[in-house]
Protein backbone atom coordinates (compact mmCIF):
# COMPACT_ATOMS: atom_id res chain seq x y z
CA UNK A 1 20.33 6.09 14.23
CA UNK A 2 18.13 4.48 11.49
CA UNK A 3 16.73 6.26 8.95
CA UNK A 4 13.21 4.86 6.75
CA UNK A 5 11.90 6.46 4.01
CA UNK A 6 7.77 5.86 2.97
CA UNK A 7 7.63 6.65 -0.53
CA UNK A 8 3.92 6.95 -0.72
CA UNK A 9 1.40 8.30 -3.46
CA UNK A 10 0.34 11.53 -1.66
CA UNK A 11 3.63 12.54 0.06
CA UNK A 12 7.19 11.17 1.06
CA UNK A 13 7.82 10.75 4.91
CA UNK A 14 11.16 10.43 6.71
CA UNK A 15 11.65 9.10 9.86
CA UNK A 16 14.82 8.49 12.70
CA UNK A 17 14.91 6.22 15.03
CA UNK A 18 17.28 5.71 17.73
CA UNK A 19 18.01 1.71 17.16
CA UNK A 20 18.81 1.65 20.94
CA UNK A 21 15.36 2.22 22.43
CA UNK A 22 13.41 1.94 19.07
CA UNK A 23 11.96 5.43 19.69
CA UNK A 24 11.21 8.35 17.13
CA UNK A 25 13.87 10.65 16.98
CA UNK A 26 12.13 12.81 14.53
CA UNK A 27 10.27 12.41 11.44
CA UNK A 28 9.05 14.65 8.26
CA UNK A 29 7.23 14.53 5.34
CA UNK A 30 7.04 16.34 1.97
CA UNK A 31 5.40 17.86 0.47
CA UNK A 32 2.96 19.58 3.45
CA UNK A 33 -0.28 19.09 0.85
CA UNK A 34 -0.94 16.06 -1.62
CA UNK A 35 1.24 15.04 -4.46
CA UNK A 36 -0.56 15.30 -8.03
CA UNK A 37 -1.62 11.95 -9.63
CA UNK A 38 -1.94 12.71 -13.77
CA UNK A 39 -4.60 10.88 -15.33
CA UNK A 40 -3.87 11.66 -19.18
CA UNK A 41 -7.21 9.26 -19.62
CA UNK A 42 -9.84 8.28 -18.01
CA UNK A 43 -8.42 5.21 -15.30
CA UNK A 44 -5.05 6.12 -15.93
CA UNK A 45 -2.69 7.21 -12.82
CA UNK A 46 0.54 8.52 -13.53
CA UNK A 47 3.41 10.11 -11.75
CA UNK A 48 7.06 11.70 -12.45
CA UNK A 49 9.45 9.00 -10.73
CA UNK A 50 12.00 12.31 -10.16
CA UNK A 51 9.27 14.32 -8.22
CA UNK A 52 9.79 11.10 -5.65
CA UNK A 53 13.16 11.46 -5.21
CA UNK A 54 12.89 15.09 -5.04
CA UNK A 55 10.90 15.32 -2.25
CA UNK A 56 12.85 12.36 -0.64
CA UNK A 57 15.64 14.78 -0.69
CA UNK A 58 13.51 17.58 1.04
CA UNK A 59 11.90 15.27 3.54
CA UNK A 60 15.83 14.37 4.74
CA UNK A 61 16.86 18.24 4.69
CA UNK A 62 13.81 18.58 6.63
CA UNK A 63 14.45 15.59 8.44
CA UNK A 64 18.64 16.59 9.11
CA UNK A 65 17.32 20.08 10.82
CA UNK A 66 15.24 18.41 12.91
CA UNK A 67 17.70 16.01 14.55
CA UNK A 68 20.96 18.15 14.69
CA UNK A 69 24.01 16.11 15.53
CA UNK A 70 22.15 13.16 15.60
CA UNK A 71 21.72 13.40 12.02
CA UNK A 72 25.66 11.97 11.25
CA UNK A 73 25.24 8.95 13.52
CA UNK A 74 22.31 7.31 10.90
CA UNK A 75 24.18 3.60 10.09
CA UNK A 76 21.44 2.37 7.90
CA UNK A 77 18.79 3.08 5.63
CA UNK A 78 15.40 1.41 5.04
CA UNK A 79 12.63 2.26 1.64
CA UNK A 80 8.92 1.80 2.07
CA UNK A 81 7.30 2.38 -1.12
CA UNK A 82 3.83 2.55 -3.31
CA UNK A 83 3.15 -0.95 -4.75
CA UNK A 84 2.75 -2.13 -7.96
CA UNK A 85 4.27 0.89 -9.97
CA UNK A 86 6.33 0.82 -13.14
CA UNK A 87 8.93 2.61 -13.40
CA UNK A 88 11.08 1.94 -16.94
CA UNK A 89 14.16 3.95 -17.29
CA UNK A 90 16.91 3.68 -20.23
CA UNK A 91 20.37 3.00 -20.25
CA UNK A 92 21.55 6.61 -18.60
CA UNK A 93 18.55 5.79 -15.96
CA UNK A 94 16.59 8.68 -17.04
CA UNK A 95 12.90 7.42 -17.00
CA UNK A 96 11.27 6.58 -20.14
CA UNK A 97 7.57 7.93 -19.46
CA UNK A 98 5.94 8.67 -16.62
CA UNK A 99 5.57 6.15 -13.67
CA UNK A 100 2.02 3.72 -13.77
CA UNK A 101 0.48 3.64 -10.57
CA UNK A 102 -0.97 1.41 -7.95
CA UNK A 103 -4.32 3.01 -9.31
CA UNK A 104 -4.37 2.82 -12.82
CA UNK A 105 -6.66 0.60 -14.44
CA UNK A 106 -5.10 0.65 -18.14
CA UNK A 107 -3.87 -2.91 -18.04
CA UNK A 108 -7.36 -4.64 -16.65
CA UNK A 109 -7.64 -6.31 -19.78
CA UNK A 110 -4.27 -6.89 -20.83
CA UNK A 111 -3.83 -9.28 -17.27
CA UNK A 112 -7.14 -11.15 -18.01
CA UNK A 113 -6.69 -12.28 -21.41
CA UNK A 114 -3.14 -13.11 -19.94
CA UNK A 115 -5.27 -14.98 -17.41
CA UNK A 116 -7.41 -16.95 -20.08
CA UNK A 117 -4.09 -17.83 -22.00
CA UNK A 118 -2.43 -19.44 -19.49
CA UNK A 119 -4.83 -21.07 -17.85
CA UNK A 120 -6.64 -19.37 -14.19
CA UNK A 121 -5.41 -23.22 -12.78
CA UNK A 122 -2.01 -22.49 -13.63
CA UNK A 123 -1.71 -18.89 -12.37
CA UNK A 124 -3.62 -19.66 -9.09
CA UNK A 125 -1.43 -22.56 -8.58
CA UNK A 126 1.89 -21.06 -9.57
CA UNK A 127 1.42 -17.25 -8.90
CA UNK A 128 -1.70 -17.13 -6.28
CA UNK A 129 -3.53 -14.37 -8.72
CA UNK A 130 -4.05 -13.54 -11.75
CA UNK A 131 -1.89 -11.10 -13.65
CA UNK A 132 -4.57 -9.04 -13.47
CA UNK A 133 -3.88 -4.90 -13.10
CA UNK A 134 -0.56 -5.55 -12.02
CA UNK A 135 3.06 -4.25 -12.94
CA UNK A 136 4.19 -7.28 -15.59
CA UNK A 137 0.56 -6.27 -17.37
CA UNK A 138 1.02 -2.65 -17.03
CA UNK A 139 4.76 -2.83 -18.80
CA UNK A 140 3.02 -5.51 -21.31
CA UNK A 141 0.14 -2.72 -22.33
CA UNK A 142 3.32 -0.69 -22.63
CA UNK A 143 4.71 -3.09 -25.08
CA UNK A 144 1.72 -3.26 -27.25
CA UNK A 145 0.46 0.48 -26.93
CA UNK A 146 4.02 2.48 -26.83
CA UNK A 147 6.69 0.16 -28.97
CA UNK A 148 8.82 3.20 -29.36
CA UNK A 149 9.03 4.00 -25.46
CA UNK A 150 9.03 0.16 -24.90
CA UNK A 151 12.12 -0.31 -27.35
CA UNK A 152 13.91 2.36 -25.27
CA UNK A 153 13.46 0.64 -21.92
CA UNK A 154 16.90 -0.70 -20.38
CA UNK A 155 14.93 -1.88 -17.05
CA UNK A 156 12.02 -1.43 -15.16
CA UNK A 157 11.67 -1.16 -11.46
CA UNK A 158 9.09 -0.90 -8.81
CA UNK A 159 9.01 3.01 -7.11
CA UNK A 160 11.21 1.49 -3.92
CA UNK A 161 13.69 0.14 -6.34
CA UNK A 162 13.81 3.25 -8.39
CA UNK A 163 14.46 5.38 -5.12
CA UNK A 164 17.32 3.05 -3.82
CA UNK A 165 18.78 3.05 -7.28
CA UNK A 166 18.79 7.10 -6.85
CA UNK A 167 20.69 6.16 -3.76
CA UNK A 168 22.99 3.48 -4.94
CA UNK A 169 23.09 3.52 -8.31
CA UNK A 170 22.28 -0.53 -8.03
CA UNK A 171 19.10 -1.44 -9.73
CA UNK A 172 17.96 -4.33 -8.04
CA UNK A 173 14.40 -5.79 -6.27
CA UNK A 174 13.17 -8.35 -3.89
CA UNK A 175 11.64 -11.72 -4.24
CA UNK A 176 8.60 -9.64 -2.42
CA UNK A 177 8.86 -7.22 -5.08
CA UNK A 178 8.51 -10.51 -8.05
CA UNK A 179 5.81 -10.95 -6.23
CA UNK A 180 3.83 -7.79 -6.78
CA UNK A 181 5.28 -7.99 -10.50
CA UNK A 182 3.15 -11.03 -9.99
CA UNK A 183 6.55 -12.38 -11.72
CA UNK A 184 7.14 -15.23 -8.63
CA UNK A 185 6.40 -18.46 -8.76
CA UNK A 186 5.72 -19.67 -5.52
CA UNK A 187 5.45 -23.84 -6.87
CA UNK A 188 9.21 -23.24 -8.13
CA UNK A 189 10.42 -20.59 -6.19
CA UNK A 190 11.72 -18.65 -9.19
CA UNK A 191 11.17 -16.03 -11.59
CA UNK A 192 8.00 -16.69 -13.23
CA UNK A 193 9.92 -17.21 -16.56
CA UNK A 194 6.41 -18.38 -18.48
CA UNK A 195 4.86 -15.04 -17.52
CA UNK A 196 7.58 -13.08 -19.30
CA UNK A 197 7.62 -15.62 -21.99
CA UNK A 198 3.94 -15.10 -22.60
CA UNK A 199 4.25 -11.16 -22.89
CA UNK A 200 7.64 -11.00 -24.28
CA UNK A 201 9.56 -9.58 -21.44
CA UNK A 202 13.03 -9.98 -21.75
CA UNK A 203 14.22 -11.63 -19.08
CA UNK A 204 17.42 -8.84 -18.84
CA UNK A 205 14.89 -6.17 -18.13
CA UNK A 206 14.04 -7.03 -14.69
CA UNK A 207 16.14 -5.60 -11.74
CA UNK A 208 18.30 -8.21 -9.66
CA UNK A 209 17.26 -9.86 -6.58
CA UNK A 210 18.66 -8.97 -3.16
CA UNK A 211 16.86 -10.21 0.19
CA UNK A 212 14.44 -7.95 1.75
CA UNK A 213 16.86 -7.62 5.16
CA UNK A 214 20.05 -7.62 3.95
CA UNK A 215 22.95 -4.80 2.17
CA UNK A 216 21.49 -3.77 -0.78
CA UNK A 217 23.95 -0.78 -1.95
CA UNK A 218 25.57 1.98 -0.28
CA UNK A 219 25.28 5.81 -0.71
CA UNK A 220 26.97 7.04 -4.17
CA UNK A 221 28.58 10.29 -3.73
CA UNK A 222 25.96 12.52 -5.23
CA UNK A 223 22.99 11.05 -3.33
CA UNK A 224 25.19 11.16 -0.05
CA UNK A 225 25.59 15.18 -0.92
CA UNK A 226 21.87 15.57 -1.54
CA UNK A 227 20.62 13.70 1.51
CA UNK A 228 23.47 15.31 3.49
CA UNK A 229 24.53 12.10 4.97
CA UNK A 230 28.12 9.68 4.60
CA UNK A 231 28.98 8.21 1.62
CA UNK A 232 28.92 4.83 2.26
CA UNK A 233 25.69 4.51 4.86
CA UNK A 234 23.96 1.02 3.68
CA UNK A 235 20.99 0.70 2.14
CA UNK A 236 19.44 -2.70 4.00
CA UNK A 237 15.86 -3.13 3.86
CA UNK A 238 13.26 -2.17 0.93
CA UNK A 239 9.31 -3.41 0.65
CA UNK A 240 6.34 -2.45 -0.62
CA UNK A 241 3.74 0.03 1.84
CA UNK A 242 1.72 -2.64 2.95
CA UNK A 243 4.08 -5.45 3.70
CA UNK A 244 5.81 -2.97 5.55
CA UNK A 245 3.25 -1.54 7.42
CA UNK A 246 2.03 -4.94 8.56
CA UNK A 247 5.92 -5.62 9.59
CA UNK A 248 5.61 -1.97 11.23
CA UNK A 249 3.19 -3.34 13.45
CA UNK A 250 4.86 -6.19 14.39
CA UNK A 251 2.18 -8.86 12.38
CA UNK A 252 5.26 -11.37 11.12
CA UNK A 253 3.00 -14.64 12.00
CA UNK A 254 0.04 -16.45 10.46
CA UNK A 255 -3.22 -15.29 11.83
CA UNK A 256 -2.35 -11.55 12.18
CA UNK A 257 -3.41 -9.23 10.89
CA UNK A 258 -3.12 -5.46 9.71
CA UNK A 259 -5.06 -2.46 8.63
CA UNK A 260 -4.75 0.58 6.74
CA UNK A 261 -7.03 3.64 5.86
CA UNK A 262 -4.87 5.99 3.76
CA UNK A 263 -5.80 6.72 0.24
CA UNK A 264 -6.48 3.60 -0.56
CA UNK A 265 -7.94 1.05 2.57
CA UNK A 266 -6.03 -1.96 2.95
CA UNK A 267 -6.83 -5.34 5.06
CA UNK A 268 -3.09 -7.95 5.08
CA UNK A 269 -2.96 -11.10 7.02
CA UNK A 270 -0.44 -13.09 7.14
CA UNK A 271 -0.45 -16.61 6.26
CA UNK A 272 1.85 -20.15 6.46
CA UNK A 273 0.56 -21.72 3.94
CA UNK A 274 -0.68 -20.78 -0.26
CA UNK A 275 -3.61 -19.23 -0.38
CA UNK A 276 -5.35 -17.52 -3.33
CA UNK A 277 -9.07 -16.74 -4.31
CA UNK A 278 -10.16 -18.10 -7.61
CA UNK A 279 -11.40 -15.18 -9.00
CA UNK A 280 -8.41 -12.82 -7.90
CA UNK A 281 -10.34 -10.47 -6.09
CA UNK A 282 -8.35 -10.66 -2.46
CA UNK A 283 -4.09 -11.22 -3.78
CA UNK A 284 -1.22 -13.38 -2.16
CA UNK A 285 1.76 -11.96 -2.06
CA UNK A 286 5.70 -12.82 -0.77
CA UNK A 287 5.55 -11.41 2.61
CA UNK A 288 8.70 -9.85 4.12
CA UNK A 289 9.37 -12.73 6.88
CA UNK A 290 8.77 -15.52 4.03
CA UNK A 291 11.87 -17.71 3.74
CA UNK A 292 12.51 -20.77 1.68
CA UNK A 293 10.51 -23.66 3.14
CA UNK A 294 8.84 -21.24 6.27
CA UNK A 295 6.41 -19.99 3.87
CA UNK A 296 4.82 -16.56 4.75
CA UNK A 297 2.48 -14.55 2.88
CA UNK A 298 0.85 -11.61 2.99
CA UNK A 299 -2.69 -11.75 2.05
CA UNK A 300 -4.27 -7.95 0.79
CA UNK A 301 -7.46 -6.82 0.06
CA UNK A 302 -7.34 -3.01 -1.20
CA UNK A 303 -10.10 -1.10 -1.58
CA UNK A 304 -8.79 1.89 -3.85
CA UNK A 305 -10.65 4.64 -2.94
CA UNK A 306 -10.69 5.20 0.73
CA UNK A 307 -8.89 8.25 2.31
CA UNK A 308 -8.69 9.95 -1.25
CA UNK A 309 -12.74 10.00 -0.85
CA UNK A 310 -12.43 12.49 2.04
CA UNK A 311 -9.65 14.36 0.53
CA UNK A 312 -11.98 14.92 -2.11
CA UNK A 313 -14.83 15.80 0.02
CA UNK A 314 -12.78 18.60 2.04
CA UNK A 315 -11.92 19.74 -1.51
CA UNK A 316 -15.40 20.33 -2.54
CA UNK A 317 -15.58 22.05 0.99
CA UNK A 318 -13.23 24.50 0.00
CA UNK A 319 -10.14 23.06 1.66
CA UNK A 320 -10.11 25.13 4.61
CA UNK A 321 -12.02 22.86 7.38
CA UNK A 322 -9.35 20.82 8.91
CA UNK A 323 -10.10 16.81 8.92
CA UNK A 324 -10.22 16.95 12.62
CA UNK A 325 -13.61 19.06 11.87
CA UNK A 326 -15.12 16.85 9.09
CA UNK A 327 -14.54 14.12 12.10
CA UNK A 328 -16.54 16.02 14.65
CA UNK A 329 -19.34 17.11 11.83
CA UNK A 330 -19.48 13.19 11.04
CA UNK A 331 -20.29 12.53 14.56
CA UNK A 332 -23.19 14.69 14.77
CA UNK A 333 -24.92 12.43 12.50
CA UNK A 334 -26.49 8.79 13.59
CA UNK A 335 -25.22 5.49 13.04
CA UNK A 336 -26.26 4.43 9.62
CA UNK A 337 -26.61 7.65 8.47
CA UNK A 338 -30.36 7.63 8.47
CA UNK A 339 -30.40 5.90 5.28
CA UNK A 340 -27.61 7.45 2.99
CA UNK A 341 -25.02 5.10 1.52
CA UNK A 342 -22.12 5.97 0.10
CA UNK A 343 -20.46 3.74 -2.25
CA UNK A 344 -16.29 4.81 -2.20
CA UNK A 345 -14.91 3.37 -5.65
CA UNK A 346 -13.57 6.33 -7.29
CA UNK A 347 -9.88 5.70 -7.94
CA UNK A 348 -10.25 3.26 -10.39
CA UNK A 349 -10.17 -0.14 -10.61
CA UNK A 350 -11.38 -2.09 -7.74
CA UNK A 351 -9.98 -5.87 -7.20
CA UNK A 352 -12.53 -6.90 -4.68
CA UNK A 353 -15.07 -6.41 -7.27
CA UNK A 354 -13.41 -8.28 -10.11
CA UNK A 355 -11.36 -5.48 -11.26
CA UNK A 356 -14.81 -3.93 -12.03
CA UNK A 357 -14.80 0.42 -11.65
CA UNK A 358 -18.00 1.47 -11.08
CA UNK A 359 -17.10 4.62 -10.18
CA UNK A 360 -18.13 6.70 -6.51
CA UNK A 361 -21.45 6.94 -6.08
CA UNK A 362 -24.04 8.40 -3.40
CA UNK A 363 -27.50 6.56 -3.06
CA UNK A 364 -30.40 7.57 -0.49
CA UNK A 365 -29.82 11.16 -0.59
CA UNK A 366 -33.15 13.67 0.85
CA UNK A 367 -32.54 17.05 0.89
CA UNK A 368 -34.61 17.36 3.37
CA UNK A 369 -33.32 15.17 5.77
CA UNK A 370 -29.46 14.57 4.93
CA UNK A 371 -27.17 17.33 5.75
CA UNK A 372 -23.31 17.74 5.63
CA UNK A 373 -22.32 15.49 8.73
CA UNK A 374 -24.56 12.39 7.46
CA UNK A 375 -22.63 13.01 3.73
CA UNK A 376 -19.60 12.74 6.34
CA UNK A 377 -20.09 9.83 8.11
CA UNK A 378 -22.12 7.78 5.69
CA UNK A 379 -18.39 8.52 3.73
CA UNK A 380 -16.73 6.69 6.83
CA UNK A 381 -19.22 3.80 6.88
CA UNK A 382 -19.00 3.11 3.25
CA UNK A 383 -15.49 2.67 3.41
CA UNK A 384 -15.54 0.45 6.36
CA UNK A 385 -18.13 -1.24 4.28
CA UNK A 386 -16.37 -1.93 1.19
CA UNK A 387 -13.69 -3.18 3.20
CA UNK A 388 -15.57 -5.76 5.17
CA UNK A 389 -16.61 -6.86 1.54
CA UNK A 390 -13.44 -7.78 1.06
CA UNK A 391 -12.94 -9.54 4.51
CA UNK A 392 -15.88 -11.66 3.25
CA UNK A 393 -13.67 -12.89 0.32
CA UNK A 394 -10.40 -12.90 3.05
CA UNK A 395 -12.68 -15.41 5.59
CA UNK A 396 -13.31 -17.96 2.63
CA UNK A 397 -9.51 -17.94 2.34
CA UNK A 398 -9.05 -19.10 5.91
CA UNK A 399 -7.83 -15.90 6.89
CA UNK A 400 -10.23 -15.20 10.26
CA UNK A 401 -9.50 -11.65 11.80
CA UNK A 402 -9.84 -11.20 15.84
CA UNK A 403 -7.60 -8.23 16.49
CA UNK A 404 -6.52 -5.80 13.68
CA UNK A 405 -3.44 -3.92 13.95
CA UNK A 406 -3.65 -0.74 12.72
CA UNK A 407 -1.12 2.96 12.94
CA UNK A 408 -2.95 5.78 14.43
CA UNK A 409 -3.01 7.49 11.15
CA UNK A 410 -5.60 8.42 8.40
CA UNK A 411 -8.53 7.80 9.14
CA UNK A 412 -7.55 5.71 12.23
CA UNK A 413 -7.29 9.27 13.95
CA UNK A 414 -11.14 9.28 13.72
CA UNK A 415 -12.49 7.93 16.76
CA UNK A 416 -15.60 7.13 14.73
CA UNK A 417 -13.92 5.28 12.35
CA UNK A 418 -12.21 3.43 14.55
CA UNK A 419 -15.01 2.03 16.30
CA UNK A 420 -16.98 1.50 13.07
CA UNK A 421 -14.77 -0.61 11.78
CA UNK A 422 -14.84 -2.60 14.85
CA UNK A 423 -17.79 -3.23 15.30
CA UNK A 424 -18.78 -3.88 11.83
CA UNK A 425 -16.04 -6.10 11.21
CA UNK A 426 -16.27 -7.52 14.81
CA UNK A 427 -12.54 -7.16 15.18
CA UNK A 428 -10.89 -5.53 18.79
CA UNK A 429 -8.49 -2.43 16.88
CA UNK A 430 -5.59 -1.95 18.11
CA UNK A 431 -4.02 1.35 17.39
CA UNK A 432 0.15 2.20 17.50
CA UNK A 433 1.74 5.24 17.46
CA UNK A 434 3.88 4.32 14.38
CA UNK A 435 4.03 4.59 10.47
CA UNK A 436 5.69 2.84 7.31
CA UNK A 437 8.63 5.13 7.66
CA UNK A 438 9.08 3.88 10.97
CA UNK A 439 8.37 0.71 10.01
CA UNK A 440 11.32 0.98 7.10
CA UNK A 441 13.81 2.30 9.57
CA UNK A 442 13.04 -0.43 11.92
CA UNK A 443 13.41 -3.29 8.87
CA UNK A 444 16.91 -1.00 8.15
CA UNK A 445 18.66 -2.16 11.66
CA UNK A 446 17.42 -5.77 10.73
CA UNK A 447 18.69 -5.65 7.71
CA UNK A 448 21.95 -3.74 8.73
CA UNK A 449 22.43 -6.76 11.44
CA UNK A 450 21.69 -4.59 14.01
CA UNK A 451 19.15 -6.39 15.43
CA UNK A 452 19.30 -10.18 15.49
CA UNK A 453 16.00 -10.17 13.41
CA UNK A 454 12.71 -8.76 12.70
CA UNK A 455 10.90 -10.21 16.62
CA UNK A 456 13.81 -7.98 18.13
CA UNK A 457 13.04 -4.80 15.88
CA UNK A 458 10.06 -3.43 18.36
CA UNK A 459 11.23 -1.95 21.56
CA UNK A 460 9.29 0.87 21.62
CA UNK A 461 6.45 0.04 20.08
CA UNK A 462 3.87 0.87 22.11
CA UNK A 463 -0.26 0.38 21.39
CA UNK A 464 -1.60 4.06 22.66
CA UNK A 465 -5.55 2.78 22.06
CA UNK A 466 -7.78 -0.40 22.00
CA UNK A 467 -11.16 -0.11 20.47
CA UNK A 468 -13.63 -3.37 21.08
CA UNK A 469 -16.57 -3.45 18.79
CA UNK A 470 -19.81 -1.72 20.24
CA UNK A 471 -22.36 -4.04 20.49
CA UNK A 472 -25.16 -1.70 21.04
CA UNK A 473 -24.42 -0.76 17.38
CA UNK A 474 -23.55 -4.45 15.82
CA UNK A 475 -27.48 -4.84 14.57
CA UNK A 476 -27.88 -1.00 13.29
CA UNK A 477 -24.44 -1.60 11.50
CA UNK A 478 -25.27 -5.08 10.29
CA UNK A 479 -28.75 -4.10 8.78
CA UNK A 480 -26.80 -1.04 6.95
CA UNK A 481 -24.19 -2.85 5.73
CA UNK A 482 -26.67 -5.79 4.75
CA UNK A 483 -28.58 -3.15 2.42
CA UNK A 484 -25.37 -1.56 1.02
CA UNK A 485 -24.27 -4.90 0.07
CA UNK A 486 -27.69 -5.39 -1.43
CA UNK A 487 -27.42 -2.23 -4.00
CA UNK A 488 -23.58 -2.87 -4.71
CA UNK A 489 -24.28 -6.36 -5.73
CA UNK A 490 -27.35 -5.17 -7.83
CA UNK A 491 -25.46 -2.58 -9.61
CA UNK A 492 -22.44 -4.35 -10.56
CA UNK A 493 -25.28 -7.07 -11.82
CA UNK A 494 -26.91 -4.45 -14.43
């Protein structure tokens, strides 16, 4: 058996597989409704690093009474995880503050003037982006806006490497997760030593390196008792949520390509060669096949606010209507809404527009034409919107979509999301009954040796839809997303 944990922003998931056949054993997740994101500030996004690992722990109890004996045969363990956190912790371990997440948009201005200082030719040619909102500026706005916590800080970790140190008691990273430290430099193929130097990172605080596939600790005693496993099992395979899910769908090779619609909405294509955009707005990153002198990256466009957008529309529902329902309303209104546009960027910071947070806005609303299922699916369509926005940025890279990959998940379970984002990003979808917990579990029995590598990690994976774009839509959907475009572009202007 193979066990993957997806350490997510909204919930932890669990999943067994049977390394045999590749095929779900069982899987769980915790907690059953949304974790809470603090936001102390306006743009900040903050979490307790221990709430993780508690609900890691339920999500295996959960997990364990699902699969019975089963449940003592698990040889290896694989972490999926929420990118770009910090996570500092002192000497005993015991976290410093609370975690900064993928979301927060404190250190926006800390990364550019890092940007201006050392030059936007030498970060695009050594790191592929700028520091931007990432984790090395987030623990440098630390620095110069908490010196007393900052002083305190023994190391700092990334949320997968602060959940296998719960596990192992090892504190160490990946070369992929350098990379979303934007701490890698690809020209050298190093630790990006004049990124520390320029914030004044010591070196010492950074975890050690360990290959993505490969042993990275073993079960201490106490973990083993809380998960209810061996001591012992290996831990072999960590990487962030979207390089995993693109490796849980099997995209390993330049030209493919994966999609995501969870809280945030995420485009990643892989690619053989550097690629960056020279204003930062689409980011390269290490991906998990990359190997010395095979080069393979993971190019990511996020749009932040995505699924969180409906969550927050049930909410003002009232909670009760299941999203199964909001679906079906959403379908009851036409294609392009009749006119309403809805504009998703409300969870801070968005890259695709410069690191720019305009905030979530509705535009085109009638009262006496626009009811509850055109709010719905003019929700849907500005989502798929936003994230063909970033595709534009993605095709001036060289990175050309024809088939997305995508887990049947989210907002994948809509059929009329599916096809929107088909046909207005002309791709065929391609939808898998899998998820980044499966995906970890499946990178585990790599990493554990138990598969020869990551092409022999699928049996089992099976695609359960195809959706081709819908041509009798294409013009409707181009004009709409033409004028969307149109008023985005104008307000980020003013």
């Amino acid at each position: 058996m193979l066990l993957g944990f997806d350490v997510g922003s909204s919930s932890i998931k669990a999943a067994l597989l049977d390394a045999a056949t590749g095929r779900l054993v069982a899987s769980a997740t915790s907690p059953e409704v949304e974790l809470e994101i603090s936001a102390p500030k306006p743009g900040w996004a903050e979490q307790d690093p221990d709430t993780w690992w508690q609900h890691v722990v339920r999500s295996a109890r959960a997990l364990r009474a699902k699969a019975g004996k089963r449940w003592t045969d698990v040889r290896a363990i694989g972490i999926s995880y929420q990118m770009h956190g910090l996570v500092a912790v002192d000497k005993a371990g015991v976290p410093v503050r609370p975690a900064i997440i993928w979301c927060d948009s404190r250190a926006v201005a800390t990364g550019d003037a890092a940007f201006a200082a050392l030059g936007p030719g030498v970060c695009l040619r050594r790191l592929l982006n700028s520091p931007g909102n990432f984790t090395a500026s987030r623990l440098a706005w630390v620095k110069a806006n908490e010196p007393a916590v900052f002083a305190r800080i023994h190391k700092v970790m990334l949320p997968g490497d602060y959940v296998a140190w719960r596990m192992t008691g090892e504190v160490r990273t990946t070369v992929s997760g350098l990379s979303e430290f934007i701490l890698w430099d690809f020209e050298r193929e190093e630790t990006a030593a004049f990124v520390l130097d320029h914030f004044g990172i010591p070196r010492e605080m950074l975890p050690d390196t360990v290959p993505t596939f490969a042993p990275q600790g073993t079960l201490a005693a106490a973990a083993a008792s809380e998960l209810g496993l061996a001591a012992g099992v290996p831990v072999t395979y960590r990487a962030g949520d979207q390089p995993n899910n693109a490796f849980s769908l099997n995209v390993l090779s330049p030209g493919e390509i994966a999609a995501t619609a969870g809280t945030s909405g995420v485009v990643y294509g892989v690619a053989g060669r550097a690629a960056f955009d020279e204003r930062s707005r689409v980011n390269s990153f290490v991906h998990v096949t990359h190997a010395p002198g095979r080069p393979r990256l993971g190019v990511l466009l996020c749009v932040s606010g995505t699924g969180i957008l409906y969550r927050w529309l049930r909410g003002i529902l009232g909670g009760t209507a299941g999203y199964d329902e909001l679906n079906a309303a959403a379908a009851r209104a036409p294609a392009g809404s009749d006119g309403l546009r809805v504009f998703p960027f409300g969870n801070g910071a968005e890259r695709t527009l410069g690191n720019a947070n305009p905030g979530a806005s509705i535009r085109g609303l009638d009262f006496n034409r626009h009811g509850l299922p055109h709010l719905l699916r003019a929700a849907q369509e500005g989502i798929v919107f936003a994230l063909r926005y970033g595709l534009g940025i993605m095709r001036g890279m060289g990175v050309v979509p024809v088939t997305a990959r995508a887990g049947q998940a989210n907002l994948f379970l809509s059929p009329l999301f599916a096809s929107t984002f088909a046909t207005v990003t002309g791709c065929r979808v391609e939808l898998y009954s899998t998820d980044g917990a499966q995906g970890a579990a499946r990178g585990a029995g790599v990493g554990a040796g138990i598969y020869a590598g990551p092409g022999e990690a699928f049996a089992g994976l099976v695609a359960v839809k195809t959706i081709e774009p819908d041509p009798a839509l294409a013009g409707l959907y181009a004009e709409a997303c033409g004028t969307w475009t149109e008023m985005l572009e104008r307000a980020l202007s003013e």
